[in-house]
Protein backbone atom coordinates (compact mmCIF):
# COMPACT_ATOMS: atom_id res chain seq x y z
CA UNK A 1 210.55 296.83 88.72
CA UNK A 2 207.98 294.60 89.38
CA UNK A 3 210.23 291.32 89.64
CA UNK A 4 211.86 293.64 92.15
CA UNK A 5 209.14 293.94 93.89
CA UNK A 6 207.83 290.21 93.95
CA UNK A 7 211.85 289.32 95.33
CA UNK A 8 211.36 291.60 98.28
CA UNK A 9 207.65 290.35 99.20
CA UNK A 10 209.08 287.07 98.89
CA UNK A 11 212.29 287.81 101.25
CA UNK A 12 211.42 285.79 104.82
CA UNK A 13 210.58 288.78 107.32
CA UNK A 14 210.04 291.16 104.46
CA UNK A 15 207.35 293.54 106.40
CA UNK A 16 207.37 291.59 109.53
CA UNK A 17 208.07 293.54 112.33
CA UNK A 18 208.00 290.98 114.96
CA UNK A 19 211.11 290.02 113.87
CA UNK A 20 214.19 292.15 114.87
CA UNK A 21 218.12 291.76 116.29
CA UNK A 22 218.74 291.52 112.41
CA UNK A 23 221.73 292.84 111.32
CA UNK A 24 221.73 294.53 107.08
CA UNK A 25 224.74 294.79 105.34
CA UNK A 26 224.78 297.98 103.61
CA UNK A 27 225.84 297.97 99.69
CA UNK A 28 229.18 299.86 101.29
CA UNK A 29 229.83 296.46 103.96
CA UNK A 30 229.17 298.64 106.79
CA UNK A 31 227.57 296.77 109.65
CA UNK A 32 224.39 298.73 111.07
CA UNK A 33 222.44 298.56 114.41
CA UNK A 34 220.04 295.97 114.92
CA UNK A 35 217.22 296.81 112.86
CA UNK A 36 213.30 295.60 112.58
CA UNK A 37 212.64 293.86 109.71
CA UNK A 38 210.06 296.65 108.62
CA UNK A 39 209.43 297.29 105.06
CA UNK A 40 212.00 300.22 104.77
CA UNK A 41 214.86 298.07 106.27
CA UNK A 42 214.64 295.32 104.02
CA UNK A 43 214.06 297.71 101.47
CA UNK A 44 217.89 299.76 102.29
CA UNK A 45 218.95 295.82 102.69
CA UNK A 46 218.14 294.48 99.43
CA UNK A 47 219.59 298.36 98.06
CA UNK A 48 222.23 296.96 95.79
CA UNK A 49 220.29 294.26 94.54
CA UNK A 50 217.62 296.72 93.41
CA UNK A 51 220.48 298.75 91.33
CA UNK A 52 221.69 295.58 89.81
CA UNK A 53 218.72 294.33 88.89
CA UNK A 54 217.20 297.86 87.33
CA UNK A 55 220.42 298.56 85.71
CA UNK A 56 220.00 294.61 83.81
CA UNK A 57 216.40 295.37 82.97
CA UNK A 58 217.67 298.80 81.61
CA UNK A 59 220.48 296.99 79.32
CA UNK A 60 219.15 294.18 77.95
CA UNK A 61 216.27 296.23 76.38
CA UNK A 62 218.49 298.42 75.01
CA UNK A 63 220.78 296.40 72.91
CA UNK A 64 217.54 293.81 72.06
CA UNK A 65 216.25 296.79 70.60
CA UNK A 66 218.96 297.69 68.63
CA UNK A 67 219.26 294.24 67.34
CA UNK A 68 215.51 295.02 66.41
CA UNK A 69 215.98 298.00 64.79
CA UNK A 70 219.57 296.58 62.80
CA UNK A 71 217.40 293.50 61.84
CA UNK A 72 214.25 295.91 60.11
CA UNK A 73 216.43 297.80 58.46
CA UNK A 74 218.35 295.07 56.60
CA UNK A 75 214.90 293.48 55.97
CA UNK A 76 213.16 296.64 55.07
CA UNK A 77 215.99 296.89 52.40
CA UNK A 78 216.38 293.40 50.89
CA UNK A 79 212.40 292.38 50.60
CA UNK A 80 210.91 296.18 50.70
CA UNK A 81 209.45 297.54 53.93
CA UNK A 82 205.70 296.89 52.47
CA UNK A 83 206.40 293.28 52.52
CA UNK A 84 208.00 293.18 55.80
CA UNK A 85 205.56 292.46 59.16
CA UNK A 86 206.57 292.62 62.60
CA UNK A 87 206.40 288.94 62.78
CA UNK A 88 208.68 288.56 60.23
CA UNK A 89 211.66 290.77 62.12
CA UNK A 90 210.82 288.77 65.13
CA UNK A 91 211.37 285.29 63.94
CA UNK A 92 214.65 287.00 61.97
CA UNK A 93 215.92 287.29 65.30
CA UNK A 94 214.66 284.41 66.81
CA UNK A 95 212.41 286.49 69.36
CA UNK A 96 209.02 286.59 70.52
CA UNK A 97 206.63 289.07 68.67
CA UNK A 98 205.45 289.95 72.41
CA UNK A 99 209.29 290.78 73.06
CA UNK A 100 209.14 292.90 69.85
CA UNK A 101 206.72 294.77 71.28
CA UNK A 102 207.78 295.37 74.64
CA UNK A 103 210.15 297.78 72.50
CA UNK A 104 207.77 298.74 69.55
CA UNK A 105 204.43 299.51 69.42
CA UNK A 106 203.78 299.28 65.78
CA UNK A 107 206.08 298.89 62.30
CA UNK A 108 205.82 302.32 61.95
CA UNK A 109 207.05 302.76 65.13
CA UNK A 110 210.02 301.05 63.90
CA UNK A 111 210.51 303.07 60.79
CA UNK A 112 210.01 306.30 62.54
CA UNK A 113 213.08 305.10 64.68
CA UNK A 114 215.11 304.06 61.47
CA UNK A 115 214.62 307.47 60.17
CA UNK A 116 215.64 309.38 63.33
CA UNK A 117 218.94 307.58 62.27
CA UNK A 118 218.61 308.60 58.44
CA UNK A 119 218.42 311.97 59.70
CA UNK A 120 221.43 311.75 62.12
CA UNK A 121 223.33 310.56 59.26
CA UNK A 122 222.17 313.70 57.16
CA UNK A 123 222.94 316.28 59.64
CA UNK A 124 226.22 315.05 60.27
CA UNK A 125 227.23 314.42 56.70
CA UNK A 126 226.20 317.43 55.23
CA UNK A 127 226.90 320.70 57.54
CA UNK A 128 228.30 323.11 54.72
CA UNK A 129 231.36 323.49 54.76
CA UNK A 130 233.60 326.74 55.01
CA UNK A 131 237.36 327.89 54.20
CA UNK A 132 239.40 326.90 51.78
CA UNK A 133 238.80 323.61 52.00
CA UNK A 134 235.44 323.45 50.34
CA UNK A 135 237.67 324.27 47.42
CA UNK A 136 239.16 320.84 47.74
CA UNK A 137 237.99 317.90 45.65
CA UNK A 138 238.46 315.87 48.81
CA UNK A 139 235.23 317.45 50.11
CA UNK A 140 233.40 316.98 46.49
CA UNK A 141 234.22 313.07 47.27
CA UNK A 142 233.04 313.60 50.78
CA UNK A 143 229.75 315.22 49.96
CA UNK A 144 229.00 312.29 47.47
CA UNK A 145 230.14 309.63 49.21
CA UNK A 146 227.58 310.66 51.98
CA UNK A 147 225.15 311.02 49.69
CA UNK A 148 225.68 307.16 48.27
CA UNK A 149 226.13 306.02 52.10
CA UNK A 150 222.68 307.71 52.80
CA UNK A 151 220.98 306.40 49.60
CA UNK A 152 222.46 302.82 50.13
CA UNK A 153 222.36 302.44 53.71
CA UNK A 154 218.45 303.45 53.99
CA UNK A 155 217.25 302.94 50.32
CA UNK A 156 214.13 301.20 51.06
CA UNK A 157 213.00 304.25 52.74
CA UNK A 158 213.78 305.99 49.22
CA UNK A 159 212.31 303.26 47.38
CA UNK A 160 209.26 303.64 48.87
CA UNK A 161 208.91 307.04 50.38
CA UNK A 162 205.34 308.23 49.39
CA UNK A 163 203.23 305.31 50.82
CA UNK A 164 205.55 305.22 54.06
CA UNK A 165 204.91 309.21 54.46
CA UNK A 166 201.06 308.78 53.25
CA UNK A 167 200.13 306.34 56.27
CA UNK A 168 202.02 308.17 58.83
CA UNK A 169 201.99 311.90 59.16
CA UNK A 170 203.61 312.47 62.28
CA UNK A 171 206.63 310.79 60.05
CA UNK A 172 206.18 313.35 57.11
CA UNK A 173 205.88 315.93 59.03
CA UNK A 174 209.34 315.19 61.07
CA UNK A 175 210.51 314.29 56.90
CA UNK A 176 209.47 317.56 55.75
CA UNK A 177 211.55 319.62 58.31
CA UNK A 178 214.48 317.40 57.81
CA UNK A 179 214.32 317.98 54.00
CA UNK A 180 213.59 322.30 54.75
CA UNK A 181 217.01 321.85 56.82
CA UNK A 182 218.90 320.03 54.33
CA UNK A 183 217.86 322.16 51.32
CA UNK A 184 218.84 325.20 53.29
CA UNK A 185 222.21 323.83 54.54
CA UNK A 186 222.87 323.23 50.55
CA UNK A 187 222.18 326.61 50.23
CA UNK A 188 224.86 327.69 52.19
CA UNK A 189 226.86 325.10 50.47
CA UNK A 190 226.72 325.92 46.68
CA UNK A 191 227.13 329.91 48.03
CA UNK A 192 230.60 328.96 49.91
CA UNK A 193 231.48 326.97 46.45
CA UNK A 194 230.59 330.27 44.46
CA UNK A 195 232.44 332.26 46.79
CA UNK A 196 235.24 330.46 46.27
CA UNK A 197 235.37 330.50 42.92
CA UNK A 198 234.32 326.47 42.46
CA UNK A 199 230.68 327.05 41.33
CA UNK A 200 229.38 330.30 39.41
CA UNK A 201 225.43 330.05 40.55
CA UNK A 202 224.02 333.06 39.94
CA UNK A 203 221.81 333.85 43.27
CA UNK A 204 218.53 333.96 41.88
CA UNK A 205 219.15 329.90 41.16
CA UNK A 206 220.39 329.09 44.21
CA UNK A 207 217.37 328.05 46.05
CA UNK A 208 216.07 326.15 42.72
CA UNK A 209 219.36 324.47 42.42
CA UNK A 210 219.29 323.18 46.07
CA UNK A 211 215.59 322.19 45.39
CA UNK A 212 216.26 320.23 42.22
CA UNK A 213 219.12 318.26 43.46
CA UNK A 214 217.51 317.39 46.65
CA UNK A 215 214.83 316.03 44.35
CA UNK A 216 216.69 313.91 42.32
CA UNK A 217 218.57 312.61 45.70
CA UNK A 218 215.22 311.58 46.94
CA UNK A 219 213.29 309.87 44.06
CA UNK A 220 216.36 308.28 41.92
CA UNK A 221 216.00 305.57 43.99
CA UNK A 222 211.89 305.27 43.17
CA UNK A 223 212.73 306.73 39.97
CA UNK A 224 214.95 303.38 38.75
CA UNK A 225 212.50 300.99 40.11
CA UNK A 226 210.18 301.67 37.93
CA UNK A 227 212.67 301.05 35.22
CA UNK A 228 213.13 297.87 35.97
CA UNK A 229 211.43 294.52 35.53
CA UNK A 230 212.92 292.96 38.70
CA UNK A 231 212.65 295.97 41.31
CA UNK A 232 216.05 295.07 43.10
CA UNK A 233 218.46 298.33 43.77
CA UNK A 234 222.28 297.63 43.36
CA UNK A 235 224.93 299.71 44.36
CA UNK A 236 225.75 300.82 40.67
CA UNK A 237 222.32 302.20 40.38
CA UNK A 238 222.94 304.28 43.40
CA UNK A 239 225.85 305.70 41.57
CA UNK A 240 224.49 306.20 38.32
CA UNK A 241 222.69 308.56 40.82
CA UNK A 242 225.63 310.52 41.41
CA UNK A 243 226.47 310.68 37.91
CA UNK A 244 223.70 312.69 37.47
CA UNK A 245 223.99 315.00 40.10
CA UNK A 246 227.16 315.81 38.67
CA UNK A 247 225.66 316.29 35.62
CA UNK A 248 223.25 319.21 37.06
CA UNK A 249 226.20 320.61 38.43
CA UNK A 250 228.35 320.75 35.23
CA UNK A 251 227.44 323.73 33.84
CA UNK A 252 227.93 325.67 36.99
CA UNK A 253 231.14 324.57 37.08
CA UNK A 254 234.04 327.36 37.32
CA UNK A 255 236.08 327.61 34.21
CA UNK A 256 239.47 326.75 36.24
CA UNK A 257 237.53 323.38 37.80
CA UNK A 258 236.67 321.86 34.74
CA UNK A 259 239.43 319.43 34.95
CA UNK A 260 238.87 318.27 38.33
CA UNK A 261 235.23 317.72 37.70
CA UNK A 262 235.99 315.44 34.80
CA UNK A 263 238.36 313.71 37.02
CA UNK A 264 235.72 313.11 39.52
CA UNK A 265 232.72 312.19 36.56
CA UNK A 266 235.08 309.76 35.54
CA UNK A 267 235.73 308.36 39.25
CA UNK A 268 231.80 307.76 39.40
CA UNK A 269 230.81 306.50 36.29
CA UNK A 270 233.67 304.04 36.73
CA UNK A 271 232.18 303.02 40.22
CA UNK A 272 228.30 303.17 38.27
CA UNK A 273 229.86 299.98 35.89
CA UNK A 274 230.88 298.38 38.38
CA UNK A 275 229.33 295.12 39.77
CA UNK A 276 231.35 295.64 43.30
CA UNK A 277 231.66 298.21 45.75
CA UNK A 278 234.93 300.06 46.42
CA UNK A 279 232.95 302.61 48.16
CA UNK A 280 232.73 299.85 51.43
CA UNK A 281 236.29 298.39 50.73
């Protein structure tokens, strides 16, 4: 807006109304009536100009800030978001910090934006399902796959979750609700498996179920980092996370699905020995 501004002032006869028998091309090509070269005039002159120049100032932000946001994340998740400064995204990209900032106020800024994508991932991976397709194995690979894409895709939030919530609690606050919504929509889930005859939870477990798998979801990744000398998540560990929420799941299990399940403990541990990743081939 305000280079806008400084091209108008700086337009010859831009406020001068001694000047007239001007005629404006309008951003349609209609010709007008001679016209003073007042403020407003040049102002419905320069019309389009405005427009194009707003709508550039509008677009390049945008995508520079997803390139900002794209470039954290893969940071965040290769060196740890504690080691990671604003500075250091910035030269990534080959940017200013004071460009970075035009966009961002803060890091946390940045993370709180990362998450709102963790949590559009969550809510559109794992609505419950309903029908007789929550029966299907397909959606057992489905659920679990989302789960590994989640855990993968944002796993230095995971890997680090209690100091990034301690420093910012308008973040844990927005984390809590997310995790209240997901619990409850898992809820819903392992009572549409029961009622179709996949699952046999008996109700007063439900809610302690959903709790502890959300739990082990959330701190496998923080859980295995502390198991290891060299703190460096690979995709396999991610899986072995699966394994075990399998595992949990096993003796709930419907008699008639115990065939399938193996079929699908076998499919992860497979992908948990693996060095590569089939899941993103």
């Amino acid at each position: 807006m305000i280079i806008v501004v400084r091209l108008l002032l700086a337009e010859p006869g831009f406020g001068n109304s001694k000047k007239s028998g001007r005629k404006f091309t309008m951003p349609c090509g209609q010709k007008t009536n001679p016209l003073p070269a007042t403020g407003v005039a040049a102002a419905l002159c320069y019309y389009s100009v405005i427009i194009s120049l707003l709508l550039r100032a509008v677009a390049i932000p945008k995508k520079t800030r997803d390139r900002i946001l794209a470039a954290a994340l893969e940071l965040f998740n290769e060196r740890g978001e504690a080691r990671v400064t604003t500075n250091h995204i910035a030269a990534y990209l080959g940017i200013s910090p004071g460009n970075l900032y035009y966009h961002f106020r803060n890091k946390n800024d940045i993370v709180r934006c990362i998450f709102k994508q963790y949590c559009a991932h969550l809510t559109k991976s794992f609505t419950p399902a309903t029908g007789s397709a929550s029966a299907s194995p397909a959606l057992w690979f489905h659920y679990l796959d989302a789960v590994f894409y989640v855990m993968w895709e944002f796993r230095f939030f995971h890997a680090n979750l209690e100091d990034i919530l301690r420093r910012d609690p308008q973040l844990h606050a927005q984390y809590l609700e997310v995790q209240r919504r997901l619990e409850g929509h898992l809820q819903a889930q392992l009572r549409e498996f029961n009622a179709r005859k996949v699952l046999a939870v008996p109700e007063q477990d439900i809610a302690t179920l959903a709790q502890t798998l959300t739990l082990m979801v959330s701190c496998w990744v923080s859980y295995r980092r502390m198991q290891l000398l060299q703190p460096c998540i690979i995709q396999a560990v991610l899986y072995e996370g699966m394994v075990r929420v399998l595992i949990l799941l096993k003796p709930y299990f419907h008699e008639n699905k115990g065939l399938e399940l193996d079929q699908v403990l076998a499919h992860y541990h497979a992908l948990a020995a693996s060095p590569g990743d089939p899941f993103h081939k």
